[in-house]
Protein backbone atom coordinates (compact mmCIF):
# COMPACT_ATOMS: atom_id res chain seq x y z
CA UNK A 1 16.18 -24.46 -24.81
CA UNK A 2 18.50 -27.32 -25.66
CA UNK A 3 21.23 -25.99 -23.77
CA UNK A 4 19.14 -25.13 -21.05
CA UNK A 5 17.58 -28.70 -21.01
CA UNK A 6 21.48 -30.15 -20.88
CA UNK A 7 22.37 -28.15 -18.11
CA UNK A 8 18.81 -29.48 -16.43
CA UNK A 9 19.50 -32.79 -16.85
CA UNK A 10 23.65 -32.64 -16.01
CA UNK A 11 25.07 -29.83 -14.69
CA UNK A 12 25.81 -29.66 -11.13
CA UNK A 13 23.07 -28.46 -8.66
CA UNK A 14 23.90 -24.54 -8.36
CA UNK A 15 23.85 -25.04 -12.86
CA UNK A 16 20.29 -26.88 -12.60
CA UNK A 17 19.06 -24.15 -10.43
CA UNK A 18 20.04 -21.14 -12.77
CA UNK A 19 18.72 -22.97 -15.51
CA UNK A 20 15.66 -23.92 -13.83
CA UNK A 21 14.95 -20.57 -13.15
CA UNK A 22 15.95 -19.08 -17.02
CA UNK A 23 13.02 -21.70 -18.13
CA UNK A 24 11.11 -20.20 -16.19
CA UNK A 25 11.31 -16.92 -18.12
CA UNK A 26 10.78 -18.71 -21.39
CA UNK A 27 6.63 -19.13 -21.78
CA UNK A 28 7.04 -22.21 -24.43
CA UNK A 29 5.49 -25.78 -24.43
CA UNK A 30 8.83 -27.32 -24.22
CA UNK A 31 10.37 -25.39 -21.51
CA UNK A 32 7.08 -26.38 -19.55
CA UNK A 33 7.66 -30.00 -20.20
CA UNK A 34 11.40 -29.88 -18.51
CA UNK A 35 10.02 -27.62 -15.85
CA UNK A 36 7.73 -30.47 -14.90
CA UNK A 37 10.69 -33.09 -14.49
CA UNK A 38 12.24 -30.40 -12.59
CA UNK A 39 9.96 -30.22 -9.93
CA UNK A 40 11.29 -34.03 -8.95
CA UNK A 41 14.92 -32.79 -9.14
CA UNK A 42 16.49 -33.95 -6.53
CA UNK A 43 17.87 -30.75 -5.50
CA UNK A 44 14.81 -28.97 -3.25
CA UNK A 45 16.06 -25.05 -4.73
CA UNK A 46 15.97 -26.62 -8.11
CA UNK A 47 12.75 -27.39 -7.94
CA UNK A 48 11.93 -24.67 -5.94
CA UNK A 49 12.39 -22.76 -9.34
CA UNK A 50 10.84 -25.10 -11.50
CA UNK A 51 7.57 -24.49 -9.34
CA UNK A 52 7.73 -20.77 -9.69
CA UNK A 53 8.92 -21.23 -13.78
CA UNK A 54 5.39 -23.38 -14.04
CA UNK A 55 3.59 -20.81 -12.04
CA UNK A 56 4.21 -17.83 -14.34
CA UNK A 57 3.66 -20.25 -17.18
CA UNK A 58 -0.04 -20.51 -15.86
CA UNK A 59 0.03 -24.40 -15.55
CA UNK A 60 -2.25 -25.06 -12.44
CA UNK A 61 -1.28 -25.46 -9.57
CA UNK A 62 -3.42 -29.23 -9.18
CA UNK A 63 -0.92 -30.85 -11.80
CA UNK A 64 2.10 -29.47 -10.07
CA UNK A 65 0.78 -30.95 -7.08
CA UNK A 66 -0.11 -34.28 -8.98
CA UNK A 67 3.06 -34.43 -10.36
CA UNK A 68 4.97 -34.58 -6.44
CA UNK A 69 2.52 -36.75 -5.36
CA UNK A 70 5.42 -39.69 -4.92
CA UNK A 71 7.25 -37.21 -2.72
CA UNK A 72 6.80 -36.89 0.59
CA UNK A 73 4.49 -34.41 2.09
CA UNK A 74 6.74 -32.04 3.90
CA UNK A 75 9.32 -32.40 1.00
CA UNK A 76 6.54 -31.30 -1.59
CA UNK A 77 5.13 -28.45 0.69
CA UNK A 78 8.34 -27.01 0.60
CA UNK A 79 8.69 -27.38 -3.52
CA UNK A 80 5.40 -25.86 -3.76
CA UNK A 81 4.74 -23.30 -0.99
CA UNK A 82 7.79 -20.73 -1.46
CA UNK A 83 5.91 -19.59 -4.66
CA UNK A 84 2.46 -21.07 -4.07
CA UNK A 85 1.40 -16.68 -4.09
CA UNK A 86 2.43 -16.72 -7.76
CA UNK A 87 -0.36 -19.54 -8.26
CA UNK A 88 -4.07 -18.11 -9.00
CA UNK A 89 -5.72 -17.90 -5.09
CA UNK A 90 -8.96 -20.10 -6.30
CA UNK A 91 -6.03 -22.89 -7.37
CA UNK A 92 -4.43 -22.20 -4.24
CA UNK A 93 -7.69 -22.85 -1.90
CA UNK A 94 -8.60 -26.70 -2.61
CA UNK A 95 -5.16 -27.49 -1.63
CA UNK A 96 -4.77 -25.20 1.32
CA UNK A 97 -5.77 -27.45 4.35
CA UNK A 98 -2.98 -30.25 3.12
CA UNK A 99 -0.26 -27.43 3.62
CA UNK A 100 -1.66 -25.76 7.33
CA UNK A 101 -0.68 -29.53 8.25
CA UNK A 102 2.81 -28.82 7.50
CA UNK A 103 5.79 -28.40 9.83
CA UNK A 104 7.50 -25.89 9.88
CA UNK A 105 5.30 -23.03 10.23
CA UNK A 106 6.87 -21.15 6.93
CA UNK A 107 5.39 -23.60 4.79
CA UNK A 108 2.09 -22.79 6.43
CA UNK A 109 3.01 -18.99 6.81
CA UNK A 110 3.45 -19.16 2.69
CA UNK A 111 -0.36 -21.19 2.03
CA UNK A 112 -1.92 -18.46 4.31
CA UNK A 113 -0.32 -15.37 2.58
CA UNK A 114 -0.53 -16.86 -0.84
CA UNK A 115 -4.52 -16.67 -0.10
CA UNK A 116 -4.25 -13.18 1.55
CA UNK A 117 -2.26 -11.69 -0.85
CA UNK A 118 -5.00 -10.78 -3.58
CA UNK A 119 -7.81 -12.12 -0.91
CA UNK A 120 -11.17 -13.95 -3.26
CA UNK A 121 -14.46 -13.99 -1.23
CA UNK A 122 -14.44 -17.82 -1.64
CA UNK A 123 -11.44 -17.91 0.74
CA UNK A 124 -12.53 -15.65 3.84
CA UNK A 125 -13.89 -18.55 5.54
CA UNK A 126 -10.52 -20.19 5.57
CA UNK A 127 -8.68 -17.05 6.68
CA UNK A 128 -10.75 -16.44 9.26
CA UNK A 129 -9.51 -19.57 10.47
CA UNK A 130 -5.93 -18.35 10.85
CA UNK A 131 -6.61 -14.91 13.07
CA UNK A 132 -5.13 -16.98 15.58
CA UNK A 133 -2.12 -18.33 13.85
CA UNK A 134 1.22 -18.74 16.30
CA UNK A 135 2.93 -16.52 13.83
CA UNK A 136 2.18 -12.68 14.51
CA UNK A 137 3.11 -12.21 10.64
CA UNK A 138 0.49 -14.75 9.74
CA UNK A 139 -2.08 -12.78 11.52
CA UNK A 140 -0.90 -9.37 10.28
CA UNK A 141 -1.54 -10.73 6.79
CA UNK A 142 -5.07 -12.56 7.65
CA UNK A 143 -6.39 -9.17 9.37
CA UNK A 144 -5.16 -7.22 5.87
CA UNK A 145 -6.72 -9.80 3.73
CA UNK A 146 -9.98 -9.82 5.86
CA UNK A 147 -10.06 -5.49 5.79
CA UNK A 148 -10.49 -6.19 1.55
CA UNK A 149 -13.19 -9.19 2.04
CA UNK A 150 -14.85 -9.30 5.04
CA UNK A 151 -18.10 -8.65 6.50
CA UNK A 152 -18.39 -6.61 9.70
CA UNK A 153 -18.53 -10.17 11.97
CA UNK A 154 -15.03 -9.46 11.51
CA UNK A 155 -14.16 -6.72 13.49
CA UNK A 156 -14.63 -8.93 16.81
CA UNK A 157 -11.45 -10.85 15.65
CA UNK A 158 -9.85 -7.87 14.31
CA UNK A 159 -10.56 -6.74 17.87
CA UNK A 160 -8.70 -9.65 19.75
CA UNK A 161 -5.20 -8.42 17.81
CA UNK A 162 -5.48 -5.02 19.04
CA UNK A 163 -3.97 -6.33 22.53
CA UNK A 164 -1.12 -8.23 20.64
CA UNK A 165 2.51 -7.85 22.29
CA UNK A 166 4.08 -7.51 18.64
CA UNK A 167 3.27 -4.61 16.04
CA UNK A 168 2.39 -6.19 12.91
CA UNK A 169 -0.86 -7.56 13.73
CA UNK A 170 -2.25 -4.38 15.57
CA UNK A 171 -1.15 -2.09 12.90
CA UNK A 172 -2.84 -4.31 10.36
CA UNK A 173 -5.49 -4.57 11.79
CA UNK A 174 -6.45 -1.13 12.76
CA UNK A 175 -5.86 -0.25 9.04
CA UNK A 176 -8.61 -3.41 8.02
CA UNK A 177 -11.10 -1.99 10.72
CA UNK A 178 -10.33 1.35 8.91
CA UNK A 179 -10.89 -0.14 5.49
CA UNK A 180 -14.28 -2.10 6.53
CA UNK A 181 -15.92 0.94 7.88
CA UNK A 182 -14.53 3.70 5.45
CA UNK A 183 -16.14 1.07 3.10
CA UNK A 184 -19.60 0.92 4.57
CA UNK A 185 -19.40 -3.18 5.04
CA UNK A 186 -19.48 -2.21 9.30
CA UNK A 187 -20.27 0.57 11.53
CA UNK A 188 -17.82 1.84 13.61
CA UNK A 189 -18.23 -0.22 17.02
CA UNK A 190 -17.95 2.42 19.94
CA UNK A 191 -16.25 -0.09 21.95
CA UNK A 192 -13.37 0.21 20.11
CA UNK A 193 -13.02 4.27 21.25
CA UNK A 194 -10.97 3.43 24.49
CA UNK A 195 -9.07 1.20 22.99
CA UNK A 196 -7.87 3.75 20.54
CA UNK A 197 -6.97 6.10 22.63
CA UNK A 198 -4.67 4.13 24.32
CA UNK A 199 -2.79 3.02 21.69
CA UNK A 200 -2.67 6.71 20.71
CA UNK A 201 0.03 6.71 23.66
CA UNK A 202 1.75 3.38 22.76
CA UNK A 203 5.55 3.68 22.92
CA UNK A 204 5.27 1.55 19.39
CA UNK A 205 5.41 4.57 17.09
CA UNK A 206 3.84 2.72 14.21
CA UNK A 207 1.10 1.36 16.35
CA UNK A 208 0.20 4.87 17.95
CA UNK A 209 0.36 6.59 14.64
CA UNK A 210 -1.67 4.19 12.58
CA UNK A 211 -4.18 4.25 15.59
CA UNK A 212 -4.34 7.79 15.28
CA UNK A 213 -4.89 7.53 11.21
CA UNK A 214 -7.37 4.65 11.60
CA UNK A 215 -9.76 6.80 14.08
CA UNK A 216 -10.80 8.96 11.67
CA UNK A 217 -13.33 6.04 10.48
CA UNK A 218 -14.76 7.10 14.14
CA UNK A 219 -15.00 10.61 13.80
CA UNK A 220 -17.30 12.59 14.72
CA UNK A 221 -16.43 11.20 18.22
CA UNK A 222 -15.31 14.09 20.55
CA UNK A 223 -13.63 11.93 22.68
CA UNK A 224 -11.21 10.62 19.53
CA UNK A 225 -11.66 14.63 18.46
CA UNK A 226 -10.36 15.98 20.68
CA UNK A 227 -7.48 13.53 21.25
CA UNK A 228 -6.48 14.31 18.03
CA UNK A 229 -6.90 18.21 18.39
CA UNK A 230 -4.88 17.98 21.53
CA UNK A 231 -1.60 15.90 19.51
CA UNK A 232 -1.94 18.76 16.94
CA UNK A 233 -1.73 20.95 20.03
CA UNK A 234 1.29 19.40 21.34
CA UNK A 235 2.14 16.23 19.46
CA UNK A 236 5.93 16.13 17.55
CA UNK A 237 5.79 17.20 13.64
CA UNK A 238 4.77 13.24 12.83
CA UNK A 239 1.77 13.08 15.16
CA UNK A 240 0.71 16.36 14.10
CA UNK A 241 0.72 15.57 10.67
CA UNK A 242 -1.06 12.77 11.12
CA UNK A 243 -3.69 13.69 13.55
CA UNK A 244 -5.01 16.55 11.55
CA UNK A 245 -4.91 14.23 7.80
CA UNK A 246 -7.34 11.89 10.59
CA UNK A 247 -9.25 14.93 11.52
CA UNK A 248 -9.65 16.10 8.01
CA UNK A 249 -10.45 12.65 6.21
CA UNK A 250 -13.23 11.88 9.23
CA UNK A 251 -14.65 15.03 8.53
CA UNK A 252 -14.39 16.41 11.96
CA UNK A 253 -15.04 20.61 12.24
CA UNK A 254 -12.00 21.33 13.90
CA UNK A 255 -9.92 20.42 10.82
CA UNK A 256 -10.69 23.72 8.74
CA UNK A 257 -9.46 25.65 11.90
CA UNK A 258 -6.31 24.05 12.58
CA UNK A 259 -5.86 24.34 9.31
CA UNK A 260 -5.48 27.71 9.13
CA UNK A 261 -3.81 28.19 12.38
CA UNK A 262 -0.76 25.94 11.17
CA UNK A 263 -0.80 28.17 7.74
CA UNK A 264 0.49 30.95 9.86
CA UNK A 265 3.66 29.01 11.42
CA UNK A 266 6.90 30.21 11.41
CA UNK A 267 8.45 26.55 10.15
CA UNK A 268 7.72 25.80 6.44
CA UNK A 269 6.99 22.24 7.48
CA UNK A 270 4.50 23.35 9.32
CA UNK A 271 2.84 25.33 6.56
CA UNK A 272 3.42 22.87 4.16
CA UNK A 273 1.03 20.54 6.49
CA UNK A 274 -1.47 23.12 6.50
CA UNK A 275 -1.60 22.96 2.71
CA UNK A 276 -1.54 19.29 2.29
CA UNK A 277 -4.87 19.67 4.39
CA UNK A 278 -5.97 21.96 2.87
CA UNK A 279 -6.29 20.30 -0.23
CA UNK A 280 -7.60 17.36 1.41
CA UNK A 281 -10.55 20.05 2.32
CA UNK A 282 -10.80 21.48 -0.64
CA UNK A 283 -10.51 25.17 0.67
CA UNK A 284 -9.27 26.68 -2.26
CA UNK A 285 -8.80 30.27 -0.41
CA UNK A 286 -6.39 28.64 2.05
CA UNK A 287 -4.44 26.61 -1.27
CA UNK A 288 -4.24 29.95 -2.80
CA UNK A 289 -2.93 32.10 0.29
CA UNK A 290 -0.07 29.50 0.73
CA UNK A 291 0.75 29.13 -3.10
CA UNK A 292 2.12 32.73 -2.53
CA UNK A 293 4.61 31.43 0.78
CA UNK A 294 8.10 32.65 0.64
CA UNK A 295 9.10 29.10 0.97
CA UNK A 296 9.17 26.81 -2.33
CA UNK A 297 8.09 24.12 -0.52
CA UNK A 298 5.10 25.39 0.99
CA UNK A 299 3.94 27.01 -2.32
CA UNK A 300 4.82 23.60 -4.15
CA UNK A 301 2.22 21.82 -1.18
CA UNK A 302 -0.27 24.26 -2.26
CA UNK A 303 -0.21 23.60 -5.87
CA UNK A 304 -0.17 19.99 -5.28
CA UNK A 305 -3.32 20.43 -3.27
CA UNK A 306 -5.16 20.71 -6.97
CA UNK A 307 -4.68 16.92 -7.50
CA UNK A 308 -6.13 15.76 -4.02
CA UNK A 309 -9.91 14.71 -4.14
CA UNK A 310 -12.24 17.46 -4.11
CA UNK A 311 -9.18 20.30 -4.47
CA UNK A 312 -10.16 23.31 -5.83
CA UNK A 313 -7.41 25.97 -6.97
CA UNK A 314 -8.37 28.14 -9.16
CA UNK A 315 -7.34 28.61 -12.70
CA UNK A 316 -6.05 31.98 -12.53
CA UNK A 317 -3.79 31.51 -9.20
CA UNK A 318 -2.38 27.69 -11.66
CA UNK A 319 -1.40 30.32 -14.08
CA UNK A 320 -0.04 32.81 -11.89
CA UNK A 321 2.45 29.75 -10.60
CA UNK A 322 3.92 29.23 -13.83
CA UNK A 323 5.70 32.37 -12.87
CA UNK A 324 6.99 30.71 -9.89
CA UNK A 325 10.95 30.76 -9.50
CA UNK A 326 11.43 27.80 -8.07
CA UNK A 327 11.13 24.72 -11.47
CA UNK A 328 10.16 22.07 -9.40
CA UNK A 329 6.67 24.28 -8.65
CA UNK A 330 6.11 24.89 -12.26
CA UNK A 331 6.70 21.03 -12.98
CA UNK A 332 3.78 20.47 -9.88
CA UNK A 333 1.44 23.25 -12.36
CA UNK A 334 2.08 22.08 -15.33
CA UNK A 335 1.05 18.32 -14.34
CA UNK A 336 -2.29 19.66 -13.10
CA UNK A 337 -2.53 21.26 -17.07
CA UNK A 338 -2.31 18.03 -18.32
CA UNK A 339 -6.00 17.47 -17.06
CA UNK A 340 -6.86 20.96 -16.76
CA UNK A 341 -6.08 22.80 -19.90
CA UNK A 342 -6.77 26.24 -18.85
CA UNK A 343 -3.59 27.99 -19.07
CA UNK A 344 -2.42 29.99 -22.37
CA UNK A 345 0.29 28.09 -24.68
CA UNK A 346 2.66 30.73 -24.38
CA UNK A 347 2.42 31.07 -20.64
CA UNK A 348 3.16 27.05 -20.22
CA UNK A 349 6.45 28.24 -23.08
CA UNK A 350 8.05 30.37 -21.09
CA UNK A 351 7.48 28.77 -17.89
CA UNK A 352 9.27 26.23 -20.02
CA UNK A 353 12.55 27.90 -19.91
CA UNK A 354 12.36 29.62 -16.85
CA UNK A 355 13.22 31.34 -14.59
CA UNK A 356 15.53 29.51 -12.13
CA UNK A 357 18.99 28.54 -12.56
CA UNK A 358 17.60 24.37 -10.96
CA UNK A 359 17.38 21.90 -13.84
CA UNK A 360 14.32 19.98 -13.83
CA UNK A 361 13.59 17.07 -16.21
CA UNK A 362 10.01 17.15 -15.56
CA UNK A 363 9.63 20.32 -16.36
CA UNK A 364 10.06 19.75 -20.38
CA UNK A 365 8.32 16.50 -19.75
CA UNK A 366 4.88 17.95 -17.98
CA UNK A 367 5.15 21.11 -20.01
CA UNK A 368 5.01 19.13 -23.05
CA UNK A 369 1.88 17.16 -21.95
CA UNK A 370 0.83 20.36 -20.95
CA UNK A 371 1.13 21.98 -24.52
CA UNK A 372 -0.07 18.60 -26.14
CA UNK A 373 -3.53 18.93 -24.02
């Protein structure tokens, strides 16, 4: 620390910063103590880094504030607010309203997302405030902050972004509108339905896609069914693999169908979508039919469908894939056997070794859990 504190207190400005910043790694009393002249340095990066050292040091935030209280207020906002999100959010919150009143707008963009970040309960009211923020990123982080603690008033604001001219701030916040219903806070507000659909045929692919993944909070709504149905119909391989995942996660009838339509294609990445739904389902006679695919890949889907919520492969077809050629499917088995301890040790032994020429590391390493459980 000595040399560090000589190099504080004399070196030239690019030496203060580096050791500034190696102070910061060093959780100790003393290194607190320079960090705290540091944050008066008369280098702004310096104590940029002396800010951020004291913030993983867990000295609050209301000290580090006191201590730049002789500096000006735009040159302490912009000490303080480039790591203010490493500070604890309910230290953050008494002092948020001091840096909205900030210029430039990244010193306010960096309050806001230090309180959306890991959003408390005791800071929605605030956020809510900021929907309306001149910076679309701003708004793309309130809407994801308010999808984790807000209240279903919410989705009227959430609403307003939905006709926003940039992308961040409708894709977040069709995924909080998502999160809020999925969640039970809010019902799913029929109003929204039209709106949906259009922005299934946004030229924004992000937007049109996580419209289409967000609509399955809506389902069962035939008009959002079948506009799903109809992009599995005839959508490219990235709309199709996400409109069915919707289908299947809202619950909707036609999912089990398509389902096993697509397990039928000619292209393995078809079939490989068929089992990732599948497991999704559940339908263990559909996992198992596709575990047997002349492609590695599809059969590799199908084993990983045993891991997704509610999957239901059968022992005796996990056992049968230890056989598999292809290593990287036997690694897939063999991680399910960690939890599921049903196969024979021998079995997971030679499966072990082979056969297939492809080298896998995680094939020792899951068929040693494997054996262990």
């Amino acid at each position: 620390i000595s040399s560090l504190q000589t190099l504080l207190l004399e070196g030239n400005p690019e030496a203060r910063r580096e050791a500034a910043f190696a102070l910061g790694l060093i959780v100790d009393p003393e290194s607190a103590k320079l960090l705290q002249t540091a944050v008066t340095d008369s280098d702004t990066e310096t104590a940029i880094w002396a800010v951020a050292g004291l913030a993983e040091q867990s000295v609050d935030l209301e000290r580090v504030v006191a201590w730049l209280a002789r500096q000006p207020p735009a040159a302490r906002w912009q000490r303080v607010s480039p790591y203010l999100f490493r500070f604890p959010p309910t230290q953050v919150l008494p002092v948020a309203r001091e840096g909205l009143a900030i210029e430039p707008e990244s010193v306010q963009g960096m309050v806001v997302f230090a309180l959306a970040r890991n959003p408390q309960r005791e800071a929605v009211a605030f956020l809510r405030t900021q929907i309306g923020h001149r910076d679309p990123w701003v708004q793309g982080w309130v809407a994801q902050a308010l999808g984790q603690v807000g209240d279903r008033t919410d989705l009227v604001s959430l609403r307003t972004l939905l006709d926003h001219r940039h992308a961040t701030p409708v894709i977040q916040a069709l995924r909080a509108a998502q999160r809020l219903i999925a969640s039970g806070v809010a019902p799913a507000p029929l109003s929204w339905v039209p709106v949906l659909l259009e922005l299934f045929k946004d030229s924004r692919p992000g937007v049109a896609l996580t419209a289409m993944e967000a609509a399955a909070a809506w389902l069962l709504d035939d008009a959002l069914g079948d506009a799903l149905a109809q992009q599995v119909d005839q959508g490219g391989p990235r709309r199709q693999e996400v409109a069915l995942i919707a289908l299947a996660n809202g619950g909707d009838p036609r999912a089990p169908d398509q389902a096993t339509r697509l397990a039928v294609s000619p292209l393995p990445r078809t079939r490989v979508l068929a089992a990732t739904v599948a497991g999704r389902l559940g339908d263990g006679e559909l996992l198992r039919f596709l575990s047997l695919d002349d492609s590695a890949l599809v059969r590799g889907a199908a084993v990983a469908g045993i891991q997704e919520p509610g999957g239901v492969l059968a022992a005796k077809t996990a056992i049968e894939a230890l056989e598999d050629t292809d290593p990287g499917v036997r690694a897939m088995v063999m991680q399910w056997l960690t939890d599921n301890p049903v196969a024979p040790a021998d079995r997971i032994s030679r499966a072990m070794l082979g056969p297939g020429a492809r080298e896998v590391f995680e094939l020792r390493l899951y068929g040693t859990r494997a054996l262990l459980a």
